[in-house]
Protein backbone atom coordinates (compact mmCIF):
# COMPACT_ATOMS: atom_id res chain seq x y z
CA UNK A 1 140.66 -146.30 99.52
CA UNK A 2 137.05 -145.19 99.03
CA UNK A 3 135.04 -145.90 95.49
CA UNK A 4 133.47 -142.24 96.51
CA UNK A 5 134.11 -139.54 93.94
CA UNK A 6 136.07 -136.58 94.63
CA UNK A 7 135.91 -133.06 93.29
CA UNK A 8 139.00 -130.68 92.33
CA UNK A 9 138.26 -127.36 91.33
CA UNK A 10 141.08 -126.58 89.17
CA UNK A 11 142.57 -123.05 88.51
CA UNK A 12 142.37 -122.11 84.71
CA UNK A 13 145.06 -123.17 82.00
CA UNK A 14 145.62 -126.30 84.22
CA UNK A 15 146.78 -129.14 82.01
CA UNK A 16 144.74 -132.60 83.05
CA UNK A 17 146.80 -135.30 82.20
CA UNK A 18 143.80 -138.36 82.58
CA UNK A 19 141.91 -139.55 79.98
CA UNK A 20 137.96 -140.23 81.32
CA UNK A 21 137.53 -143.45 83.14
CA UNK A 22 141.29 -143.52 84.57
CA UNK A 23 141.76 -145.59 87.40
CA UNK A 24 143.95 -143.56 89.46
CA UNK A 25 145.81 -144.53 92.68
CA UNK A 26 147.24 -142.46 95.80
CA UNK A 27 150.34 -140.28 94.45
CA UNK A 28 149.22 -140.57 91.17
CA UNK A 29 149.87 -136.92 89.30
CA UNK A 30 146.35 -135.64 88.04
CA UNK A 31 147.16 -132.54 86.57
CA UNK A 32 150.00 -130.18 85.95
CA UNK A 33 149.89 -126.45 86.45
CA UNK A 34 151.60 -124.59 83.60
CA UNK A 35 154.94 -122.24 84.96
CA UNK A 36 154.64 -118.94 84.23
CA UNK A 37 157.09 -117.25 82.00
CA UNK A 38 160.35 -115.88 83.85
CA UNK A 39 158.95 -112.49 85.17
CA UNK A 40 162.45 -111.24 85.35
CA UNK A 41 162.30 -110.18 81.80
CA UNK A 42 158.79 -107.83 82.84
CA UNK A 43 160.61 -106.40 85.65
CA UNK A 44 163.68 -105.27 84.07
CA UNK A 45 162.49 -104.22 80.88
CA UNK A 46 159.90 -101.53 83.33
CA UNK A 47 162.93 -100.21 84.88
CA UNK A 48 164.07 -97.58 82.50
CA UNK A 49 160.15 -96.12 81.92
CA UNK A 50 160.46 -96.08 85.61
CA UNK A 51 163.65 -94.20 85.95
CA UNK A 52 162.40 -91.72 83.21
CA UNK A 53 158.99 -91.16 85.41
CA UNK A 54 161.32 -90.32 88.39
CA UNK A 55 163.72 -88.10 86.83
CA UNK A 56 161.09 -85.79 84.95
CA UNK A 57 162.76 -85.80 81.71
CA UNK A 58 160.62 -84.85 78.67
CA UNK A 59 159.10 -87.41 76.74
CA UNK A 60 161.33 -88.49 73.04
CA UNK A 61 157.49 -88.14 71.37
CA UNK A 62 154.91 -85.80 73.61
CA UNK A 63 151.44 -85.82 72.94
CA UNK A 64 150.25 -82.34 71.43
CA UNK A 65 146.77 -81.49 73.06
CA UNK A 66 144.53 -78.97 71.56
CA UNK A 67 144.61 -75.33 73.09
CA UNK A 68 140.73 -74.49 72.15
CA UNK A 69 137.44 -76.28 71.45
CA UNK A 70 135.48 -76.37 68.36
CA UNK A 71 134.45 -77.75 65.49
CA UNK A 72 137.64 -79.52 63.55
CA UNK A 73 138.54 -79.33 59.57
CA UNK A 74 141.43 -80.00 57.50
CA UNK A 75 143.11 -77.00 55.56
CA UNK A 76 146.06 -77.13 52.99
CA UNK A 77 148.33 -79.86 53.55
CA UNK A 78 152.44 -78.75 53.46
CA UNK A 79 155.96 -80.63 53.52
CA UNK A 80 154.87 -83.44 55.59
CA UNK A 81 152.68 -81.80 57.88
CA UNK A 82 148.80 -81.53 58.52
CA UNK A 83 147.02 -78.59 58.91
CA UNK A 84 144.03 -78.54 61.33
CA UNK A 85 142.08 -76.20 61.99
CA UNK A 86 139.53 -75.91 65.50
CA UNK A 87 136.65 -73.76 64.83
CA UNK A 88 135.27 -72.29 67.89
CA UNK A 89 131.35 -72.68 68.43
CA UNK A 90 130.88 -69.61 70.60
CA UNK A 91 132.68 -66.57 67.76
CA UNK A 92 134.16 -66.11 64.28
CA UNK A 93 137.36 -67.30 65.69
CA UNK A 94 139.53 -70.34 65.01
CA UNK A 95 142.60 -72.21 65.70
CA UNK A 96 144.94 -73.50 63.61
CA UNK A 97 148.03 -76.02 64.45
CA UNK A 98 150.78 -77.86 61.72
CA UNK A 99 150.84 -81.50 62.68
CA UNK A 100 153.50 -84.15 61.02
CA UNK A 101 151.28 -86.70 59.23
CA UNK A 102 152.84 -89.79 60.72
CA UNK A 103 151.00 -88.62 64.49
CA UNK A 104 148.07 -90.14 64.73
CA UNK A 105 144.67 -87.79 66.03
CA UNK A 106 142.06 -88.76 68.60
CA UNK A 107 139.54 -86.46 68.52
CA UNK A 108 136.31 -86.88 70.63
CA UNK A 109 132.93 -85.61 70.56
C-alpha cells in the first residue's frame, strides 16, 4: 500500500457508501452502482405500437390537421362540438370545421 491519493471518476446516480476520512483497505467496496429497472417491461409494452406501425392500421384517435391557412375564430358552439372557423388572409373566403371539445388544438403562428 501507498498513502498516495487516488481519483475515481464515478458515473452519475452512483451510491458512495464512505463517510469522509474512511480508512479503506484493498477489496474494500467503495461505491455501489444502482441496477437499472428490468427493461423487459419497456420492451414488451413497445411491441404492440410497433405491430400497429407495421400493419398500417388507422389510428383509434387521428389527429385532424387544418385544410387552409388563415386567421382562426370561434363560432357557435353545438352538442359537444367546437366550431372553428380559418379565415383566409389572401380573399373573403373561410373555412369552417366541427371539432369535439374534449380534442385539444395546437395552433401556431
Amino acid at each position: 500500500g501507498t498513502d498516495m491519493p487516488a481519483q475515481y471518476f464515478l458515473p452519475g446516480k452512483t451510491i458512495v457508501q464512505l463517510e469522509d476520512g474512511t480508512k479503506i483497505t484493498s477489496g474494500d467496496t467503495l461505491a455501489r452502482l444502482p441496477q437499472e429497472t428490468s427493461g423487459t417491461k419497456d420492451i414488451t409494452g413497445g411491441l404492440p405500437r410497433v405491430a400497429d406501425l407495421f400493419e398500417a392500421r388507422r389510428p383509434k384517435e387521428p389527429a385532424i390537421l387544418a385544410e387552409a391557412s388563415g386567421i382562426i375564430s370561434f363560432g357557435k358552439d353545438t352538442k359537444g362540438k367546437r366550431r372553428l372557423v380559418i379565415s383566409s388572409l389572401h380573399s373573403n373566403d373561410s373555412y369552417e370545421e366541427m371539432i369535439p371539445k374534449w380534442r385539444q388544438l395546437n395552433v401556431f403562428e
